[in-house]
PDB file of N, CA and C in Angstrom:
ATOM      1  N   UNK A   1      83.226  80.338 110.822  1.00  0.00           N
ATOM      2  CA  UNK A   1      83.204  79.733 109.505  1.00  0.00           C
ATOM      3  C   UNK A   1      83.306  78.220 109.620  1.00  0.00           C
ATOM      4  N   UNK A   2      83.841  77.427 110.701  1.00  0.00           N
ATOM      5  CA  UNK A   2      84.359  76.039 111.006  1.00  0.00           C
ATOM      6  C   UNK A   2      82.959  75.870 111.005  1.00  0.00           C
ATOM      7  N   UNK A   3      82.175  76.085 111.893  1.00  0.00           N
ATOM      8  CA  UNK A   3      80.693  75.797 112.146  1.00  0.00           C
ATOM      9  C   UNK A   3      79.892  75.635 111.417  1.00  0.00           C
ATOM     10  N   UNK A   4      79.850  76.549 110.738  1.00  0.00           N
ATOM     11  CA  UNK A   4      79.083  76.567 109.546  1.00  0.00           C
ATOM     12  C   UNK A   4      79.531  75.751 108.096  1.00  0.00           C
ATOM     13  N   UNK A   5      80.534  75.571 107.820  1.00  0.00           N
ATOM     14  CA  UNK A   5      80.897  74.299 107.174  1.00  0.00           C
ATOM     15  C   UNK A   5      81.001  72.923 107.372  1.00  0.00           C
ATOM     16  N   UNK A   6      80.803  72.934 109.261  1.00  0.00           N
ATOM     17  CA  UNK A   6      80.977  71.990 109.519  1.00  0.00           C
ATOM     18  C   UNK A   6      82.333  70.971 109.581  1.00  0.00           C
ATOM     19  N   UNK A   7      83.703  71.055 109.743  1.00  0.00           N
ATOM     20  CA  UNK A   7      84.604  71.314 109.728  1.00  0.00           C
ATOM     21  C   UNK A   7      85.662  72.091 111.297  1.00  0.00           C
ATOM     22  N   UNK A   8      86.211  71.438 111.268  1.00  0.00           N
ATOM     23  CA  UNK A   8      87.493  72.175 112.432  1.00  0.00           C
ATOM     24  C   UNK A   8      88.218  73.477 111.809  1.00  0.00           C
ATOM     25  N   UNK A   9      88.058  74.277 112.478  1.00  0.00           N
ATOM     26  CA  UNK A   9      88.931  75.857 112.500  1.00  0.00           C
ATOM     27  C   UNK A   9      90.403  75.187 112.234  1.00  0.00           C
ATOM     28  N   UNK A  10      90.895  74.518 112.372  1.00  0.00           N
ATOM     29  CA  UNK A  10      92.046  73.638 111.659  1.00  0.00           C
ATOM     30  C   UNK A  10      92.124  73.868 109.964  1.00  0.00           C
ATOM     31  N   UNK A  11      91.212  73.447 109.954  1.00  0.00           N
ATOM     32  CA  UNK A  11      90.566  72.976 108.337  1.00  0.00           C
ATOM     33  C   UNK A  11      90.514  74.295 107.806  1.00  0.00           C
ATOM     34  N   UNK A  12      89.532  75.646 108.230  1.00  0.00           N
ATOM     35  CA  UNK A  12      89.625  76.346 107.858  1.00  0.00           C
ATOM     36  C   UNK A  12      90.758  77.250 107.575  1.00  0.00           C
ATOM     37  N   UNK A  13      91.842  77.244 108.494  1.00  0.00           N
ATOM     38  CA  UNK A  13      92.622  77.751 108.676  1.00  0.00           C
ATOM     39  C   UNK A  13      94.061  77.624 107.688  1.00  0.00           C
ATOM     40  N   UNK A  14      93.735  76.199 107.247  1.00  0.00           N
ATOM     41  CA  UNK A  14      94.792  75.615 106.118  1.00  0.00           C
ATOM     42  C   UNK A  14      94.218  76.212 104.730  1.00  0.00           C
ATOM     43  N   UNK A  15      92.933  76.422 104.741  1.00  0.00           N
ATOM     44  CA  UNK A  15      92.268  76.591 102.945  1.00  0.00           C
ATOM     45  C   UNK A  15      92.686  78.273 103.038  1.00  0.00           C
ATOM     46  N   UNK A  16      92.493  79.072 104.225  1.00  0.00           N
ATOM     47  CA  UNK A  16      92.934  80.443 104.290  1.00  0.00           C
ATOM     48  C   UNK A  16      94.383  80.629 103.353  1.00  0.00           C
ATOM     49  N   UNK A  17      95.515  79.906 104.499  1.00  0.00           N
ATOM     50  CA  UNK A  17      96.516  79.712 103.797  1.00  0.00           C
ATOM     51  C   UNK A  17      97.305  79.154 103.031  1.00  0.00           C
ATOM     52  N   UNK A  18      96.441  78.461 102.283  1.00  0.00           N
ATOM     53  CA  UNK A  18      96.686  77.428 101.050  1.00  0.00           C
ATOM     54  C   UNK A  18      97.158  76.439 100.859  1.00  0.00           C
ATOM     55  N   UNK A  19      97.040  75.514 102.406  1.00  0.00           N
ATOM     56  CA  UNK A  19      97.582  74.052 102.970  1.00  0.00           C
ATOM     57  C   UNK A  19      96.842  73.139 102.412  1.00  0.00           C
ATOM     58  N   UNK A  20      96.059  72.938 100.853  1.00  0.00           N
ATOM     59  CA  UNK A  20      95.030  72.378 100.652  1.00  0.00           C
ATOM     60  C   UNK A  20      95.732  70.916 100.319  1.00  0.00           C
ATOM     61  N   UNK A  21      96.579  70.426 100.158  1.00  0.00           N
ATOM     62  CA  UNK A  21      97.386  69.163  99.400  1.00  0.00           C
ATOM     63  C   UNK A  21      96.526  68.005  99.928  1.00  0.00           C
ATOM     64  N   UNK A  22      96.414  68.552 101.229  1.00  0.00           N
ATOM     65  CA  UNK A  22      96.231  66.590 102.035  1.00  0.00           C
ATOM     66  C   UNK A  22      94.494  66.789 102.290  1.00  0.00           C
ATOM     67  N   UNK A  23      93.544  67.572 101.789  1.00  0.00           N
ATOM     68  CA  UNK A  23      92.276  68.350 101.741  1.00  0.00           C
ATOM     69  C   UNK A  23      91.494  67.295 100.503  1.00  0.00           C
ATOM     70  N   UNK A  24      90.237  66.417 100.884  1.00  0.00           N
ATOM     71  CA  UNK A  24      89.265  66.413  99.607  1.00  0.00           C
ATOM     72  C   UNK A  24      89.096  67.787  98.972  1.00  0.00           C
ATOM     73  N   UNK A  25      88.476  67.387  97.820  1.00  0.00           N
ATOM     74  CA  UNK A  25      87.748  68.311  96.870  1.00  0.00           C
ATOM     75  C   UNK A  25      87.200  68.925  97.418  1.00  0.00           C
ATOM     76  N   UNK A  26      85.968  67.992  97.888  1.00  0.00           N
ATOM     77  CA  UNK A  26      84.924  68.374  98.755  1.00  0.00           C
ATOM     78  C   UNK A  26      85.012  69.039 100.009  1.00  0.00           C
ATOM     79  N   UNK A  27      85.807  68.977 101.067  1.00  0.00           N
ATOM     80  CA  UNK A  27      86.002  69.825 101.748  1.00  0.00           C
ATOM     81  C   UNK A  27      86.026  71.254 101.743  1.00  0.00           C
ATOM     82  N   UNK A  28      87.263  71.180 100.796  1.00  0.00           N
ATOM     83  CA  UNK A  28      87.337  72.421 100.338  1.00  0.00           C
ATOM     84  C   UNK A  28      86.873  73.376  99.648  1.00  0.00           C
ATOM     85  N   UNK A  29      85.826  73.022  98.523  1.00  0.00           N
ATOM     86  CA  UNK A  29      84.582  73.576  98.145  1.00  0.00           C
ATOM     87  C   UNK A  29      83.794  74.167  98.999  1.00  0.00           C
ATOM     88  N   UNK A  30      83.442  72.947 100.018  1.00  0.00           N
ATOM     89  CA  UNK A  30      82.454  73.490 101.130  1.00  0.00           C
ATOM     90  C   UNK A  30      82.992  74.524 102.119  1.00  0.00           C
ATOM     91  N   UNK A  31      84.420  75.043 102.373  1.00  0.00           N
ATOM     92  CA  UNK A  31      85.037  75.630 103.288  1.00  0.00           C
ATOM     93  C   UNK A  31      84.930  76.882 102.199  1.00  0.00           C
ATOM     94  N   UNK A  32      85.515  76.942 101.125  1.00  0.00           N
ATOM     95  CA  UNK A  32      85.496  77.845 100.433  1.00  0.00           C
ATOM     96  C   UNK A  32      84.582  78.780  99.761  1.00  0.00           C
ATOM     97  N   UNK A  33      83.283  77.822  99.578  1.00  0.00           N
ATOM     98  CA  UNK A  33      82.116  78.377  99.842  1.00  0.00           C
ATOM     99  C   UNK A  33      81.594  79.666 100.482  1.00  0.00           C
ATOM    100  N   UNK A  34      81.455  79.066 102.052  1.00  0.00           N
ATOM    101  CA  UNK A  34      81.704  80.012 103.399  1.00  0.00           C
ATOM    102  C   UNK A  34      82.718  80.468 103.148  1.00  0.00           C
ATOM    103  N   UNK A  35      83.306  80.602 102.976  1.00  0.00           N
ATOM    104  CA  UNK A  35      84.500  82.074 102.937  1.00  0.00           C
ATOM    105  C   UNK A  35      84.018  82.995 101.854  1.00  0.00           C
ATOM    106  N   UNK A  36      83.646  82.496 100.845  1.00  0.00           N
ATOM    107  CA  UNK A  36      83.657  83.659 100.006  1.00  0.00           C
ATOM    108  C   UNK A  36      81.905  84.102 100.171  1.00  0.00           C
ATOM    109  N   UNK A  37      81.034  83.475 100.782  1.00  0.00           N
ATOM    110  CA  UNK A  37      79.814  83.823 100.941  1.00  0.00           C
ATOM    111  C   UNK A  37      80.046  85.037 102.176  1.00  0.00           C
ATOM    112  N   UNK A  38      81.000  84.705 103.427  1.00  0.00           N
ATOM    113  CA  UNK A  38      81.027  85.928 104.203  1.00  0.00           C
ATOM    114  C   UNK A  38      81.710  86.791 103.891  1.00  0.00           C
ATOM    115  N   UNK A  39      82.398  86.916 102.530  1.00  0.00           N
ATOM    116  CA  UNK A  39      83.259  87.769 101.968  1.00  0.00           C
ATOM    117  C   UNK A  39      84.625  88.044 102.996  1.00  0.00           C
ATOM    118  N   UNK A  40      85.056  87.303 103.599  1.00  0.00           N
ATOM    119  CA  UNK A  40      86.833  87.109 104.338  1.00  0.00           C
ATOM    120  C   UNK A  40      87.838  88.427 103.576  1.00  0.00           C
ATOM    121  N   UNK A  41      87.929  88.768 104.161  1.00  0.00           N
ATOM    122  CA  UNK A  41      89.275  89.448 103.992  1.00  0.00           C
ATOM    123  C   UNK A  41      90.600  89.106 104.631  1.00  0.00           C
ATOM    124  N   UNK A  42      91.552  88.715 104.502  1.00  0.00           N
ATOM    125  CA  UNK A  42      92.703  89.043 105.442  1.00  0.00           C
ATOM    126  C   UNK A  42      93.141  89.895 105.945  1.00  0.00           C
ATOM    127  N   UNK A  43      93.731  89.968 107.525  1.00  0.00           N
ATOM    128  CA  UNK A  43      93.649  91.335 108.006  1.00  0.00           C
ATOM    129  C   UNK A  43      95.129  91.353 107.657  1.00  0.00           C
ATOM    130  N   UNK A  44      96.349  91.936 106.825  1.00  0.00           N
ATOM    131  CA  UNK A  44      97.711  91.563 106.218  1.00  0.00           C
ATOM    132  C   UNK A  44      98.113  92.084 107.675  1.00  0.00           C
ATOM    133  N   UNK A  45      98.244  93.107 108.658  1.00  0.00           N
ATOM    134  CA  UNK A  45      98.670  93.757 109.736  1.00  0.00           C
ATOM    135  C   UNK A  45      98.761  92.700 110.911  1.00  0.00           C
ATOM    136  N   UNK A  46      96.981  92.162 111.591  1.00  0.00           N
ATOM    137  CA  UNK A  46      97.030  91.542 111.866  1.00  0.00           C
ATOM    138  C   UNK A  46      98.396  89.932 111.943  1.00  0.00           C
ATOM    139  N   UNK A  47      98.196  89.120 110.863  1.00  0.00           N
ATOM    140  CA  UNK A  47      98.863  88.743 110.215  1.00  0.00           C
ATOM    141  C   UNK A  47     100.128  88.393 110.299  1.00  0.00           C
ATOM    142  N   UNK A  48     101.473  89.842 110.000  1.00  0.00           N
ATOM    143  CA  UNK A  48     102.409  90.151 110.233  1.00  0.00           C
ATOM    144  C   UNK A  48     103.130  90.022 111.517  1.00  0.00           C
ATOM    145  N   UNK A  49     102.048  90.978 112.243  1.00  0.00           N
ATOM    146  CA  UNK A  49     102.282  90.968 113.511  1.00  0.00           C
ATOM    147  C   UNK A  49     101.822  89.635 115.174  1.00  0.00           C
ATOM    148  N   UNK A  50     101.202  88.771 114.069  1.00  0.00           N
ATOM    149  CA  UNK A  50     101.385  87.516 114.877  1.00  0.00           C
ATOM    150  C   UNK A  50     102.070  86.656 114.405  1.00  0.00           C
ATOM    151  N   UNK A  51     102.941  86.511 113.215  1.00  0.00           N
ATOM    152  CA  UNK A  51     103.838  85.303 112.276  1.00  0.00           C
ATOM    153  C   UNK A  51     105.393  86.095 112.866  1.00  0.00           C
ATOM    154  N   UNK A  52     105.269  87.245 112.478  1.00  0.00           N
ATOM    155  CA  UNK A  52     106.892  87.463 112.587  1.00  0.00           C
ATOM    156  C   UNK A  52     106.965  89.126 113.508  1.00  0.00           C
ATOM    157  N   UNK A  53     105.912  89.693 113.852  1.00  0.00           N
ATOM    158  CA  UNK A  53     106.526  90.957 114.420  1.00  0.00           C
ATOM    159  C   UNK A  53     106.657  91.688 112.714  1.00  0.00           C
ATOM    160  N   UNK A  54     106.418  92.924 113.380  1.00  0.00           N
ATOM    161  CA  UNK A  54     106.547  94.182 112.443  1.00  0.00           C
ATOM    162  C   UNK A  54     107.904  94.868 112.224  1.00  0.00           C
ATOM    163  N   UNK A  55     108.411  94.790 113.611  1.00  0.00           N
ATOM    164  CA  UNK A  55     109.167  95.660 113.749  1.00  0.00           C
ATOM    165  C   UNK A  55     109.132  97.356 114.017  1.00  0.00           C
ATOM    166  N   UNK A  56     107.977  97.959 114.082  1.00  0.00           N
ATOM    167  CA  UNK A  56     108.008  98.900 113.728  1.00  0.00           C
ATOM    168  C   UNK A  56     107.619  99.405 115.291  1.00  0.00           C
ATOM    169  N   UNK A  57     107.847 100.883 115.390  1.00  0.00           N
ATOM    170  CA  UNK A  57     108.218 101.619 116.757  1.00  0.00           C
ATOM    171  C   UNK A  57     107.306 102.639 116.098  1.00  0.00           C
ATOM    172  N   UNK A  58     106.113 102.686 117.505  1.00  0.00           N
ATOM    173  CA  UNK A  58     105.322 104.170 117.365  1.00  0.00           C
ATOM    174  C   UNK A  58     106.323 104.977 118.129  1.00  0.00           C
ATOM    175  N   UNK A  59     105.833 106.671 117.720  1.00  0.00           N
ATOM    176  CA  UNK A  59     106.459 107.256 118.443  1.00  0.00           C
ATOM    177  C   UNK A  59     105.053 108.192 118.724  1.00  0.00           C
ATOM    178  N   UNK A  60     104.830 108.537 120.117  1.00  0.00           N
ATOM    179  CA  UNK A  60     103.550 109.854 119.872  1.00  0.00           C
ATOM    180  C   UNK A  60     104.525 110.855 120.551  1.00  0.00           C
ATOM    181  N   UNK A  61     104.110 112.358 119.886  1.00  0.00           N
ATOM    182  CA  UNK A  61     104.437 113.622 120.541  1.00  0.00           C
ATOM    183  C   UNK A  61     103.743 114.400 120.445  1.00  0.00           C
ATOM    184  N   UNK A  62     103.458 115.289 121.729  1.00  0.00           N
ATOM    185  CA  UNK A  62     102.553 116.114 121.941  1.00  0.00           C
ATOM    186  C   UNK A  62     103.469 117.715 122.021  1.00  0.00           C
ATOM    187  N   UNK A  63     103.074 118.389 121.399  1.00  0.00           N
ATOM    188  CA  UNK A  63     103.736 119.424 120.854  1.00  0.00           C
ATOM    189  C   UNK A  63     103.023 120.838 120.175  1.00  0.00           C
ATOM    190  N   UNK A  64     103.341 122.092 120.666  1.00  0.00           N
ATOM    191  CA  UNK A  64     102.147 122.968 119.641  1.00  0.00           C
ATOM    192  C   UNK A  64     102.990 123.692 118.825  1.00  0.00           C
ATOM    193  N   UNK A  65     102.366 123.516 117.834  1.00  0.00           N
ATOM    194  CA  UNK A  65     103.065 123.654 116.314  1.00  0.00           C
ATOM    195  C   UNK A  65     103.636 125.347 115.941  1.00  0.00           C
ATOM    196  N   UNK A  66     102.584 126.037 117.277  1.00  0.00           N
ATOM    197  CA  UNK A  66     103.153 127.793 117.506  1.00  0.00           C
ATOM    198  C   UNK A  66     104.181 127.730 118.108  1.00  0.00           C
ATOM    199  N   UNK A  67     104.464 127.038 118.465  1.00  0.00           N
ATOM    200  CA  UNK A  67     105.196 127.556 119.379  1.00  0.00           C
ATOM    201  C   UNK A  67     107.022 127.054 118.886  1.00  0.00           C
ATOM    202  N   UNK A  68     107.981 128.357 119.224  1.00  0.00           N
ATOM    203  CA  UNK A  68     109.050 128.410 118.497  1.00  0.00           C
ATOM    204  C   UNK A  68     109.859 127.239 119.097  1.00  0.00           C
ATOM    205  N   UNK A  69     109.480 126.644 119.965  1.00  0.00           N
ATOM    206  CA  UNK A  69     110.672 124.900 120.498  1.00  0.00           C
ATOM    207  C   UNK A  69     109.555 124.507 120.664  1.00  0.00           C
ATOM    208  N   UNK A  70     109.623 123.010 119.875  1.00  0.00           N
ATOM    209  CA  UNK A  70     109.007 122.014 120.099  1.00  0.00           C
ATOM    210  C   UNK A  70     110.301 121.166 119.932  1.00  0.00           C
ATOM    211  N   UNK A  71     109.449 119.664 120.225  1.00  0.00           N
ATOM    212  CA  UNK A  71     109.919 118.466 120.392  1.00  0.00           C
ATOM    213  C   UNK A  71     110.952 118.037 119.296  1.00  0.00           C
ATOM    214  N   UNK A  72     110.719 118.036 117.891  1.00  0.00           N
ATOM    215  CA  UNK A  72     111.715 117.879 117.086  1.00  0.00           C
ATOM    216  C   UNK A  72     112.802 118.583 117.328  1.00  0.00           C
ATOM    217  N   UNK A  73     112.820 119.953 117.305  1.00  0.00           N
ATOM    218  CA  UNK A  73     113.816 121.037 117.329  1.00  0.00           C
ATOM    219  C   UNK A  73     114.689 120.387 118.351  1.00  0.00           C
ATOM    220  N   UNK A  74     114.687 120.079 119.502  1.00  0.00           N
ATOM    221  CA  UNK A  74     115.333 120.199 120.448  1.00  0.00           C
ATOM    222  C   UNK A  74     116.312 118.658 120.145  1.00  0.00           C
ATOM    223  N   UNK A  75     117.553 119.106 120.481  1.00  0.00           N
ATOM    224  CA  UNK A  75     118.746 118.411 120.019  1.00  0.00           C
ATOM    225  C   UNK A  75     118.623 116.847 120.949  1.00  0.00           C
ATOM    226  N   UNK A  76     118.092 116.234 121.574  1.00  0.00           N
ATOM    227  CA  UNK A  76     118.155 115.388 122.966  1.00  0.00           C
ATOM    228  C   UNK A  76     117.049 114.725 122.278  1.00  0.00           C
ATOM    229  N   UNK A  77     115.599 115.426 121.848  1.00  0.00           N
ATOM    230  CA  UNK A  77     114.853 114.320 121.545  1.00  0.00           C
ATOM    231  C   UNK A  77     114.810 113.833 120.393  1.00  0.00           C
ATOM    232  N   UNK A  78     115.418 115.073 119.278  1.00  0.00           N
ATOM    233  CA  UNK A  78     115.433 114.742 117.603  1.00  0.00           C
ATOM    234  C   UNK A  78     116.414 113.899 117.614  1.00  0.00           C
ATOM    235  N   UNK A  79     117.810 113.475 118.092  1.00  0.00           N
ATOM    236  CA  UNK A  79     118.520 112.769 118.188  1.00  0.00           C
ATOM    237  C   UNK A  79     117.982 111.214 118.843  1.00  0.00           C
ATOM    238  N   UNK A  80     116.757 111.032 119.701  1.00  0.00           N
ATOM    239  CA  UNK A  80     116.281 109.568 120.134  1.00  0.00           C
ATOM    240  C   UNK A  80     115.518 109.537 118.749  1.00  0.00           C
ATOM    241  N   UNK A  81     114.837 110.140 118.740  1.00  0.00           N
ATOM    242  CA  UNK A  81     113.393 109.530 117.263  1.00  0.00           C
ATOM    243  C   UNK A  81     114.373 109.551 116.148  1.00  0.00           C
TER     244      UNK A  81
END
């Protein structure tokens, strides 16, 4: 998007997050432009997880759902998760 506005990924990066104060008009028209012509989304996940961490803990378990002990049931692992 810098490229194509012509503009530093700096620049773009402030109109994303709404650093526009010290920004011409004009700049920012033209940055904003390109953004909404490539239709931008924010990725909010992304995002999160490069500003502050999520916090959040996968857990995977492999387990068959016939069968009378699985992984929850059992007192050692339902007690870690």
């Amino acid at each position: 998007m810098a490229e194509i506005a012509g503009v530093s990924p700096t620049t773009v990066a402030n109109v994303l997050h709404g650093r526009t104060k010290k920004m011409s008009k004009e700049t920012l028209k033209k940055v904003q432009d390109v953004i909404d012509q490539s239709h931008y989304v924010s990725n909010m996940g992304a995002r999160v997880l490069a500003n502050y961490g999520s916090r959040i803990i996968g857990v995977i378990m492999n387990y068959d759902r016939r069968a009378e002990n699985n992984a929850m049931a059992d007192p050692f692992y339902g007690t870690i998760v």
